[in-house]
PDB file of N, CA and C in Angstrom:
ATOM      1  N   UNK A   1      36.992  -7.154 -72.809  1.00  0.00           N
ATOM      2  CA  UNK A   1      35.779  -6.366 -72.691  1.00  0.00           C
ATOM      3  C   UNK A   1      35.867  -5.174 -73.634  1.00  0.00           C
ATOM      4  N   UNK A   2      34.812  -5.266 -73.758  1.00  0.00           N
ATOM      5  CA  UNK A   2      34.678  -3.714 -75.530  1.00  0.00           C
ATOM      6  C   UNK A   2      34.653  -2.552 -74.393  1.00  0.00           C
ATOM      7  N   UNK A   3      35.291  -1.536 -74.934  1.00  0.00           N
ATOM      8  CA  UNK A   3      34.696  -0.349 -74.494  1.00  0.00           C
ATOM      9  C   UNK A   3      34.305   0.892 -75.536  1.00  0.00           C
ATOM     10  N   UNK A   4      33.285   1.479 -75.221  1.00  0.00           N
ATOM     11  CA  UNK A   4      32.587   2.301 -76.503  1.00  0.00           C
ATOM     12  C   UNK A   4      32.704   1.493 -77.452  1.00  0.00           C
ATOM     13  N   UNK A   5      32.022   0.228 -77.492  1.00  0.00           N
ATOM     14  CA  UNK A   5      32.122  -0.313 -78.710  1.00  0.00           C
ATOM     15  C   UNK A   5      30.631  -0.528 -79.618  1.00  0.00           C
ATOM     16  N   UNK A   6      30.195  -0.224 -80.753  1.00  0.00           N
ATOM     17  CA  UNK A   6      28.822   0.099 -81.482  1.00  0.00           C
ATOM     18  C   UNK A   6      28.419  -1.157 -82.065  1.00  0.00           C
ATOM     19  N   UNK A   7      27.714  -2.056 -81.570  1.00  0.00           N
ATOM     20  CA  UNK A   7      27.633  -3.398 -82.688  1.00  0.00           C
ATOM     21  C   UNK A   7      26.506  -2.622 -83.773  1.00  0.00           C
ATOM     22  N   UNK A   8      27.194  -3.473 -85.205  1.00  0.00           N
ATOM     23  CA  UNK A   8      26.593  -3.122 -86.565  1.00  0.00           C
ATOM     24  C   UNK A   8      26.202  -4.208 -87.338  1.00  0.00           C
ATOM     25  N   UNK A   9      25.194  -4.333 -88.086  1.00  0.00           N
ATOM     26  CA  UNK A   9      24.828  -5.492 -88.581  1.00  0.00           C
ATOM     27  C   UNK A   9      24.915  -5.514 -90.007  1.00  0.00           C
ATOM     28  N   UNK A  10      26.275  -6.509 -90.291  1.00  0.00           N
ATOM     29  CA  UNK A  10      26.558  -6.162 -91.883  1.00  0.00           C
ATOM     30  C   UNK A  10      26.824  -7.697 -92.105  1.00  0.00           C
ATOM     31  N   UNK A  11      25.647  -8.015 -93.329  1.00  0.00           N
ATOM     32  CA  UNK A  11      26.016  -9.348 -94.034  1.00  0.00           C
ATOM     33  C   UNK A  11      25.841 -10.824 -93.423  1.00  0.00           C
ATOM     34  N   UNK A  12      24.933 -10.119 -92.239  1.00  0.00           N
ATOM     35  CA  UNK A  12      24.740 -11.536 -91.195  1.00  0.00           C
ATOM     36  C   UNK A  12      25.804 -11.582 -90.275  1.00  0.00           C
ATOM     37  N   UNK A  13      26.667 -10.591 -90.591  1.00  0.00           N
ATOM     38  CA  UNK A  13      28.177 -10.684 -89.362  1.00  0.00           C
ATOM     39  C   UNK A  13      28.245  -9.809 -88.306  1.00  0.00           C
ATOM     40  N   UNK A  14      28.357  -9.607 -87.195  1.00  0.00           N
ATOM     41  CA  UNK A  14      28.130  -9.149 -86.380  1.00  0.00           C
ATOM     42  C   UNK A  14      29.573  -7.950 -86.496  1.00  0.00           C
ATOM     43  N   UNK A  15      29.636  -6.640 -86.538  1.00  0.00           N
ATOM     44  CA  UNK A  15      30.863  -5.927 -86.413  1.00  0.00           C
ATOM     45  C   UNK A  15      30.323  -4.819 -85.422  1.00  0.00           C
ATOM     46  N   UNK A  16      31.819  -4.830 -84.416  1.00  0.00           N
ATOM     47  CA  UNK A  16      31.678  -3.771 -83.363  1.00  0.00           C
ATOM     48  C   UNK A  16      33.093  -2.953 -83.664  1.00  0.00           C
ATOM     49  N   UNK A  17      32.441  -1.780 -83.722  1.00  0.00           N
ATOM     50  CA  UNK A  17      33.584  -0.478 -83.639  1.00  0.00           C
ATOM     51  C   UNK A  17      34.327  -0.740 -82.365  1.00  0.00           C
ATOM     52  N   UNK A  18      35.630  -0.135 -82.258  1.00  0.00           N
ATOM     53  CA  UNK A  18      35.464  -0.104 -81.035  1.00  0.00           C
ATOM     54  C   UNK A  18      36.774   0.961 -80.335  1.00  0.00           C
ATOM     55  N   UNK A  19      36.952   1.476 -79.166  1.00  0.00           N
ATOM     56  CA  UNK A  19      38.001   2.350 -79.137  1.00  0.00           C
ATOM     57  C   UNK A  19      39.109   1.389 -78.569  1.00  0.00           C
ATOM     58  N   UNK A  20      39.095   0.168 -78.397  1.00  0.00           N
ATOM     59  CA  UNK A  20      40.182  -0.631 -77.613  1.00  0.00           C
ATOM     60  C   UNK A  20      40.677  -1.265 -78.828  1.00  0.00           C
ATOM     61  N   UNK A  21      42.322  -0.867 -78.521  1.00  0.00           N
ATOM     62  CA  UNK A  21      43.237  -1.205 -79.600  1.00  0.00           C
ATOM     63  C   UNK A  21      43.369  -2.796 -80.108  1.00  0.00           C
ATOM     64  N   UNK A  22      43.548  -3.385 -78.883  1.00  0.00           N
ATOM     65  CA  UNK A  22      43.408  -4.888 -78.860  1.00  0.00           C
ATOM     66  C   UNK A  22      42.175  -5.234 -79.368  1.00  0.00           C
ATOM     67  N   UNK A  23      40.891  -4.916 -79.855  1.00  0.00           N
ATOM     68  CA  UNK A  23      40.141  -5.053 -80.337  1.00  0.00           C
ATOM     69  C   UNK A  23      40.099  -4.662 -82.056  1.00  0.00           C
ATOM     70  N   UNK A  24      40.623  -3.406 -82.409  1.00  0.00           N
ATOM     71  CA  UNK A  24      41.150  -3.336 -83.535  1.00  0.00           C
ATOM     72  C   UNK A  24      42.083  -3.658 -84.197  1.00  0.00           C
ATOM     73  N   UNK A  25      42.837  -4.069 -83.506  1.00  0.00           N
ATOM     74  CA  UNK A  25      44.029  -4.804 -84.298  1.00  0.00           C
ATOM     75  C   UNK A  25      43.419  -6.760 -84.312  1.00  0.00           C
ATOM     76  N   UNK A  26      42.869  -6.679 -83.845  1.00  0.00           N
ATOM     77  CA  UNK A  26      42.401  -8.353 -84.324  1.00  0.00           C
ATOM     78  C   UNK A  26      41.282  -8.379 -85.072  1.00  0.00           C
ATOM     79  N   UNK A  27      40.700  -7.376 -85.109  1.00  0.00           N
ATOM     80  CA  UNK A  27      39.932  -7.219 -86.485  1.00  0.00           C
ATOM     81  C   UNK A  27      41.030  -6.810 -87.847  1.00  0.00           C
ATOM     82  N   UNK A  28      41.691  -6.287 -87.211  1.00  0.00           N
ATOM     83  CA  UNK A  28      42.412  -6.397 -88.891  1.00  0.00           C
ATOM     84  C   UNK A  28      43.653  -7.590 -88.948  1.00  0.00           C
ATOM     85  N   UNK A  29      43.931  -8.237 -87.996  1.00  0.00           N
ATOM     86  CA  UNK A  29      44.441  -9.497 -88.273  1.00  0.00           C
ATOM     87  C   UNK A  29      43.658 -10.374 -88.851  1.00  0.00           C
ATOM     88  N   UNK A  30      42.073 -10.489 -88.912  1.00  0.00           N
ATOM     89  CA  UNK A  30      41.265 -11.312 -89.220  1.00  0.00           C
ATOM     90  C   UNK A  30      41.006 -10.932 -90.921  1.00  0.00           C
ATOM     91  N   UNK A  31      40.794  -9.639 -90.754  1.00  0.00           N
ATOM     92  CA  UNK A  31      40.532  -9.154 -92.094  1.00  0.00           C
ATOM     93  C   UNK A  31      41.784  -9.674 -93.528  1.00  0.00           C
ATOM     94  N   UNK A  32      43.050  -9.043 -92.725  1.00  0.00           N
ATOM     95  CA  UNK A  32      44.513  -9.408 -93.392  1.00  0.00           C
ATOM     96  C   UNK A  32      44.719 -11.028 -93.630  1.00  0.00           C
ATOM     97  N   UNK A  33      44.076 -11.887 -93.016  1.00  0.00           N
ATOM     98  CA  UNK A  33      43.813 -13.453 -93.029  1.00  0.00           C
ATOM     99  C   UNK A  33      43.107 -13.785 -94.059  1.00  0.00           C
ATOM    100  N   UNK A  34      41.869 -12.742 -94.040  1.00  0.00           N
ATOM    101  CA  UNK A  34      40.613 -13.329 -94.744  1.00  0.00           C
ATOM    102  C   UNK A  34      41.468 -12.847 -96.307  1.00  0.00           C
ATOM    103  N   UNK A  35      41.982 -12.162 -96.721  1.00  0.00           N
ATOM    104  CA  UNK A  35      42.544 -11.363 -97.947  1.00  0.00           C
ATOM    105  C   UNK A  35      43.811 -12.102 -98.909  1.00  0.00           C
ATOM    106  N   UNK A  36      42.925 -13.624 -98.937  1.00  0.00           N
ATOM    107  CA  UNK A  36      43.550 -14.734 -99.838  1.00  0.00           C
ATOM    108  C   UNK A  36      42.548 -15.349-101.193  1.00  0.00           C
ATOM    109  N   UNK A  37      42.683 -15.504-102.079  1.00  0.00           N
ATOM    110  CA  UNK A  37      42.292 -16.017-102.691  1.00  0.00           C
ATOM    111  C   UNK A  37      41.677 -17.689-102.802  1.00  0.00           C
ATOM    112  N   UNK A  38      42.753 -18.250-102.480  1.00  0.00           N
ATOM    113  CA  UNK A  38      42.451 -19.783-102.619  1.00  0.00           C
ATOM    114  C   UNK A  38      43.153 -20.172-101.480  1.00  0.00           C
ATOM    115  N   UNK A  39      42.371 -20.147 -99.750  1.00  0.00           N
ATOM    116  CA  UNK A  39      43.856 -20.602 -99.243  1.00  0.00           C
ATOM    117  C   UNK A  39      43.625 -21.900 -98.990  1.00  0.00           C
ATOM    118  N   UNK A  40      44.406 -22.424 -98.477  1.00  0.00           N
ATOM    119  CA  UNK A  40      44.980 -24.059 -98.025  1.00  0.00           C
ATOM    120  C   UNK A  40      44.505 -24.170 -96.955  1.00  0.00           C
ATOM    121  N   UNK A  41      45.016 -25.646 -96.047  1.00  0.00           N
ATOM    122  CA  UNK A  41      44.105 -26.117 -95.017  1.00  0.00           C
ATOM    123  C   UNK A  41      45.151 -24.962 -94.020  1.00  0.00           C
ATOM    124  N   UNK A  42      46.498 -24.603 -94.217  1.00  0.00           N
ATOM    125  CA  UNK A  42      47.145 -23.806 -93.222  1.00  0.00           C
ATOM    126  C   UNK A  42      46.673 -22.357 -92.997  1.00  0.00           C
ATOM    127  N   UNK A  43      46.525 -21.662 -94.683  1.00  0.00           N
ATOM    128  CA  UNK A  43      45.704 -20.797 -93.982  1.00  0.00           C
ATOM    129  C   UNK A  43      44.796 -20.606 -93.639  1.00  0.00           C
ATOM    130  N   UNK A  44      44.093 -21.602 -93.600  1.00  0.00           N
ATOM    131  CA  UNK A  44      42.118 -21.617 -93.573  1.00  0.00           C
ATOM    132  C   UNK A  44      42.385 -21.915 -91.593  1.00  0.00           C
ATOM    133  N   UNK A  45      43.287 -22.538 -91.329  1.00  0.00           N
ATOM    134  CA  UNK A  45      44.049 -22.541 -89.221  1.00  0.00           C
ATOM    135  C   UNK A  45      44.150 -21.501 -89.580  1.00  0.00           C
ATOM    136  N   UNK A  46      44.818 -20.150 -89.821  1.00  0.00           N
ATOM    137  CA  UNK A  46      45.521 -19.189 -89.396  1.00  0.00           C
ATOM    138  C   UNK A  46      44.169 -18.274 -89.577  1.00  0.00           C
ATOM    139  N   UNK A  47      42.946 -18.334 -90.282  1.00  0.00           N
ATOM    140  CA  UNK A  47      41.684 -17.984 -90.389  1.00  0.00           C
ATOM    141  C   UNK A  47      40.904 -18.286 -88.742  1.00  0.00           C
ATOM    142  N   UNK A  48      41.306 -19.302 -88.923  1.00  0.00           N
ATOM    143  CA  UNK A  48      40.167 -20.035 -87.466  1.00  0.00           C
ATOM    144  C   UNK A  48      41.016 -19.484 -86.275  1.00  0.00           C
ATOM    145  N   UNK A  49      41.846 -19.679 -85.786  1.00  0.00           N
ATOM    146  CA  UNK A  49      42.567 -18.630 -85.333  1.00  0.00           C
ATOM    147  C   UNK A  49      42.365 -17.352 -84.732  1.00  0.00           C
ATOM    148  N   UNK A  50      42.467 -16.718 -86.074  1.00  0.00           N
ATOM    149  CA  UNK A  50      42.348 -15.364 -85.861  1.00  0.00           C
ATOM    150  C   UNK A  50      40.726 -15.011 -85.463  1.00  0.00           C
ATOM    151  N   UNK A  51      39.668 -15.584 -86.000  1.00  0.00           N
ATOM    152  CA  UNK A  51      38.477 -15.291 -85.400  1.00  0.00           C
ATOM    153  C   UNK A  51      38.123 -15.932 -83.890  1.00  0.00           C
ATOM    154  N   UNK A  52      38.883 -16.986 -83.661  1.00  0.00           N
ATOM    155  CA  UNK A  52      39.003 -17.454 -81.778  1.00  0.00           C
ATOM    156  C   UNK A  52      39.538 -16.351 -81.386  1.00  0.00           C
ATOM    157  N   UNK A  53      40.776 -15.468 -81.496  1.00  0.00           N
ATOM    158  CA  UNK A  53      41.166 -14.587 -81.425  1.00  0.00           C
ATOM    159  C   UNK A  53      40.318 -13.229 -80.627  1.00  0.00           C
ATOM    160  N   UNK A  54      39.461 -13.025 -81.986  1.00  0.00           N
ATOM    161  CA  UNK A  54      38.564 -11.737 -81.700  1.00  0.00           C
ATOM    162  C   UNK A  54      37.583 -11.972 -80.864  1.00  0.00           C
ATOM    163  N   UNK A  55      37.481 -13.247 -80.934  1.00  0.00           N
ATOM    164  CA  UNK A  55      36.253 -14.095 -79.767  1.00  0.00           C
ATOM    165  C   UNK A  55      36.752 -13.032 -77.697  1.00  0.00           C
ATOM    166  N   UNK A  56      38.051 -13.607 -78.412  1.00  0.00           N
ATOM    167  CA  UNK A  56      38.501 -13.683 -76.859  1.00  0.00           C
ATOM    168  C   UNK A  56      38.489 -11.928 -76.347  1.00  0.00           C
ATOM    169  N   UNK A  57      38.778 -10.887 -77.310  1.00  0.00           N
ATOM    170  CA  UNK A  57      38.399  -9.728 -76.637  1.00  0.00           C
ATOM    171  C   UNK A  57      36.847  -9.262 -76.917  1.00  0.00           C
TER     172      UNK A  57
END
């Protein structure tokens, strides 16, 4: 569950600020995922992943 969290509408993607740590740190696990050039079918899982991930808080 978000708490104080601001949804923002950037790029068709839905982004929420938020003050819960577990919420910011899987946004930047997702981000640190996304920050490949060409990836493979392993990291393109470790992509899918990480956005089930942010799903879940």
């Amino acid at each position: 569950m978000l708490k104080n969290g601001l949804p923002l509408m950037a790029n068709g993607c839905n982004i929420v600020f938020s003050d819960d740590k577990k919420v910011r740190n899987a946004w930047k696990d997702l981000y640190d995922k996304y920050y490949v050039k060409d990836p493979d079918e392993v990291q393109l899982k470790k992509i899918q992943n990480a956005q089930y991930k942010l799903l879940e808080h």
